[in-house]
C-alpha atoms as a PDB file:
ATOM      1  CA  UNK A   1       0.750  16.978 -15.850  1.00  0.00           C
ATOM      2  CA  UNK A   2       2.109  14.386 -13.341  1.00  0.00           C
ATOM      3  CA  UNK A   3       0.347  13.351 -10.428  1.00  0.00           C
ATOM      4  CA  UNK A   4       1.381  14.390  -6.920  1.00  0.00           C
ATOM      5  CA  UNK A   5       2.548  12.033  -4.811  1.00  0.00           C
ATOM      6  CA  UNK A   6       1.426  11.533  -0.876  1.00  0.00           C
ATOM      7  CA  UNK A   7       4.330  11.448   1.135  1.00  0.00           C
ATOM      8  CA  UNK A   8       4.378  10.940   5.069  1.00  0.00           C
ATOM      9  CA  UNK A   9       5.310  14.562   5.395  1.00  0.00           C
ATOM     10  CA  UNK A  10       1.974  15.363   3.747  1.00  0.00           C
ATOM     11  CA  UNK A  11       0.268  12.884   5.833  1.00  0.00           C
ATOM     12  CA  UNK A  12       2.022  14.430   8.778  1.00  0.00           C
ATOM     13  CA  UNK A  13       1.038  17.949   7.559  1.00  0.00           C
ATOM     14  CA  UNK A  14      -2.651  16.568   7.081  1.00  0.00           C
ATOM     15  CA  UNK A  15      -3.079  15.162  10.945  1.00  0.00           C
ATOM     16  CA  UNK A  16      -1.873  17.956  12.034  1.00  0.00           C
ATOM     17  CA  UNK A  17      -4.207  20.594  10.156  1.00  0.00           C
ATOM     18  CA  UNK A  18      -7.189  18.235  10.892  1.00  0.00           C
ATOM     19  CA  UNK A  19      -6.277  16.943  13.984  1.00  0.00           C
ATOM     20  CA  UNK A  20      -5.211  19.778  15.771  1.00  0.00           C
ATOM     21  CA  UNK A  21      -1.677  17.392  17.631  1.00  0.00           C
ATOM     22  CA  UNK A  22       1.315  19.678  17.002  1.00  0.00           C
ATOM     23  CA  UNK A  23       3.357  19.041  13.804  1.00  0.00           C
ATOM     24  CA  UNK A  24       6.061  16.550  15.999  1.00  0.00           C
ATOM     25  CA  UNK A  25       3.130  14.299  17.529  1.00  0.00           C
ATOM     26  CA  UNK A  26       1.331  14.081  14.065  1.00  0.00           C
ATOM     27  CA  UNK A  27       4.963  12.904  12.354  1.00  0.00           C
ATOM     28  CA  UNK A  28       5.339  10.963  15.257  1.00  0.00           C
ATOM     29  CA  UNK A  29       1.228   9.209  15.106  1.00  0.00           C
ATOM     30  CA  UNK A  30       2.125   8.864  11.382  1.00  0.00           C
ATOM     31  CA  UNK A  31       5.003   6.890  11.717  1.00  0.00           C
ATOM     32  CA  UNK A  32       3.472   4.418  14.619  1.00  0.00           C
ATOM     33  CA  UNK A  33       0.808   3.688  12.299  1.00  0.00           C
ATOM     34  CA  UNK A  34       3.083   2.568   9.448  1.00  0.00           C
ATOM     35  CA  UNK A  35       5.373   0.795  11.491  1.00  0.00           C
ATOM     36  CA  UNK A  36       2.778  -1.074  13.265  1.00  0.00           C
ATOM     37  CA  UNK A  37       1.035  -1.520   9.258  1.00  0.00           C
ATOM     38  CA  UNK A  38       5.083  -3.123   8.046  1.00  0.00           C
ATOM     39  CA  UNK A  39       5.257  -5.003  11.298  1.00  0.00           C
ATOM     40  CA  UNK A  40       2.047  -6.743  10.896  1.00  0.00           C
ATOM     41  CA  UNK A  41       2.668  -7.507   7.169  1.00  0.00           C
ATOM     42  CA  UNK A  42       6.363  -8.941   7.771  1.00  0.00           C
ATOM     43  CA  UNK A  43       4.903 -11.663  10.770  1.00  0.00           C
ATOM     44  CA  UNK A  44       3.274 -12.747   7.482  1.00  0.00           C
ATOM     45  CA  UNK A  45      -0.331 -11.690   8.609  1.00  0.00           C
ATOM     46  CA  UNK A  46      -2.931  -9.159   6.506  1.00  0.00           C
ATOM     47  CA  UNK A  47      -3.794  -6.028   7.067  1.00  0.00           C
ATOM     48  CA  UNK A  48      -7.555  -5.279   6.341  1.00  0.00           C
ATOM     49  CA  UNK A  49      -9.112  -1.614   6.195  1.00  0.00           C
ATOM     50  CA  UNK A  50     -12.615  -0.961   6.288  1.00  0.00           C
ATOM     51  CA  UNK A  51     -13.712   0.891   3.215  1.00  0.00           C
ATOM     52  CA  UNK A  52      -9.578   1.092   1.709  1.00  0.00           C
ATOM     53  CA  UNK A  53      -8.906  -2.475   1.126  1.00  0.00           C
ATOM     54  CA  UNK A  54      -6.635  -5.282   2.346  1.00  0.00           C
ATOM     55  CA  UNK A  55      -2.909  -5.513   2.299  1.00  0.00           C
ATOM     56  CA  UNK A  56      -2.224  -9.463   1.525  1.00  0.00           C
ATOM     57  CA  UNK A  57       0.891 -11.422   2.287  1.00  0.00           C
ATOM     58  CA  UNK A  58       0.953 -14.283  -0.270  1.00  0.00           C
ATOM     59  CA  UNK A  59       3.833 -17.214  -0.162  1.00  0.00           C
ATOM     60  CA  UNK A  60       5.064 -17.771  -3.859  1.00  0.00           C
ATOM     61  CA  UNK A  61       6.794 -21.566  -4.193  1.00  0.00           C
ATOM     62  CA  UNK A  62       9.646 -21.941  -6.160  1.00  0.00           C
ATOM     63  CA  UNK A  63       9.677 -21.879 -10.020  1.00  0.00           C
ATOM     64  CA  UNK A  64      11.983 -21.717 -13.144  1.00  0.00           C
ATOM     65  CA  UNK A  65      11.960 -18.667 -14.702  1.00  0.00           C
ATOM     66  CA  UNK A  66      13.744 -17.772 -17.846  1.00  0.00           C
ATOM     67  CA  UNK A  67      16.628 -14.988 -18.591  1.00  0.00           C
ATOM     68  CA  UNK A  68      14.540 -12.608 -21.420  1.00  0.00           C
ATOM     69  CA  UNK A  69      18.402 -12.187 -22.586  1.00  0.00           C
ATOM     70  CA  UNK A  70      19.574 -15.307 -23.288  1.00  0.00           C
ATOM     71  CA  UNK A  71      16.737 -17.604 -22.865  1.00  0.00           C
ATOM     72  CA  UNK A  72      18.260 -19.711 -19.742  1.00  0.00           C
ATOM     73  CA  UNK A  73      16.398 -21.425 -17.538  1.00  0.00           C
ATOM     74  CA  UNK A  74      17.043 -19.897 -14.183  1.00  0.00           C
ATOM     75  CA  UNK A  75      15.285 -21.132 -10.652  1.00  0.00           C
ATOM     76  CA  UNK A  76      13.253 -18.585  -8.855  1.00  0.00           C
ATOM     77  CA  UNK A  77      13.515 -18.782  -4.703  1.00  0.00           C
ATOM     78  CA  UNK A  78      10.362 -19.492  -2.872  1.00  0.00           C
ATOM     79  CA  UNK A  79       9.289 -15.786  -1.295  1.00  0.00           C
ATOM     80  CA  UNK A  80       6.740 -13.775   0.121  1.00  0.00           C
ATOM     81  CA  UNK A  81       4.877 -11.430  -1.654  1.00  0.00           C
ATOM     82  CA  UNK A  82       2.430  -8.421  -0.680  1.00  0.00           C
ATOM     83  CA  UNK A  83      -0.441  -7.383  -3.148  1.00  0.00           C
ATOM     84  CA  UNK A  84      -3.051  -4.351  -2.207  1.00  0.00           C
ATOM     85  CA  UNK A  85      -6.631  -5.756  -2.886  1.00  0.00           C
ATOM     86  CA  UNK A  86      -8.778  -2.090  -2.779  1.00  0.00           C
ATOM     87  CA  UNK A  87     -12.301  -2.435  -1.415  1.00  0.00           C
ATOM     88  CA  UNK A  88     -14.869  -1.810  -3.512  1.00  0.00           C
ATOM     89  CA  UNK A  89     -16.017   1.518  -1.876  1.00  0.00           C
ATOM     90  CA  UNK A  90     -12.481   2.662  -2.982  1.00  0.00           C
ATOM     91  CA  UNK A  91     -12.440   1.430  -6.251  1.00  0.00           C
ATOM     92  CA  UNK A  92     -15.806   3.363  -6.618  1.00  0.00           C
ATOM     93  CA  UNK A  93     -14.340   6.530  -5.684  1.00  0.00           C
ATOM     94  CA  UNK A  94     -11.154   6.482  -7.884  1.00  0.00           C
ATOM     95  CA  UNK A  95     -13.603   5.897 -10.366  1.00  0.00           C
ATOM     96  CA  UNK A  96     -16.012   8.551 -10.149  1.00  0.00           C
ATOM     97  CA  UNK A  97     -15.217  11.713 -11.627  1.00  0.00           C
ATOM     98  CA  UNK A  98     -15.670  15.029 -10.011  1.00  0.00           C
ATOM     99  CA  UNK A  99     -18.829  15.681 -11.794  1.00  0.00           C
ATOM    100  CA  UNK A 100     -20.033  12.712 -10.364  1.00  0.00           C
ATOM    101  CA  UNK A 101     -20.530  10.371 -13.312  1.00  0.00           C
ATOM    102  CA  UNK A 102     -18.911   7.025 -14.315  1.00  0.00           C
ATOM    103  CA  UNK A 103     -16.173   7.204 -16.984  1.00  0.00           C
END
């Protein structure tokens, strides 16, 4: 069985039920909060969440990588790079089971 994925309709869907905006606003709250989320992450600054985690923006220097193909030497561009670190109260709930136990 494959997972579901969220998508921002769903999210959309879920403000709305729980909210009680109307299904336009809740697209519309929805979509401020990820653009102001993107925003934040492309000036380069992090995005922390209490009990989710922290979005990190981490500057990688350039490097020589290698072609897996043909074994050449290639230089890698200095770049910017965002990793998800998940708080720990998250991490504890993906890792519960329903029944409540520890796998």
């Amino acid at each position: 069985m494959t997972p579901k994925t969220l998508t921002r309709a769903d999210l959309s869907e879920v403000v709305y039920q729980k909210v009680g905006l109307s299904r336009t606003e809740s697209a519309a709250l929805v979509e401020l909060v990820l653009r102001e989320l993107t925003d934040t992450l492309a000036r380069g600054e992090n995005v922390k969440l209490s009990s989710f985690g922290s979005f990190i923006v981490r500057n990688k220097g350039r490097r020589i990588g290698r072609n897996p193909k043909t074994g050449e030497e290639v230089p890698i561009e200095p770049r910017r790079v965002m990793v998800f670190k998940p708080s720990n109260i998250l991490k504890s709930r993906i890792n519960d089971r329903a029944d409540g136990k520890k796998r």
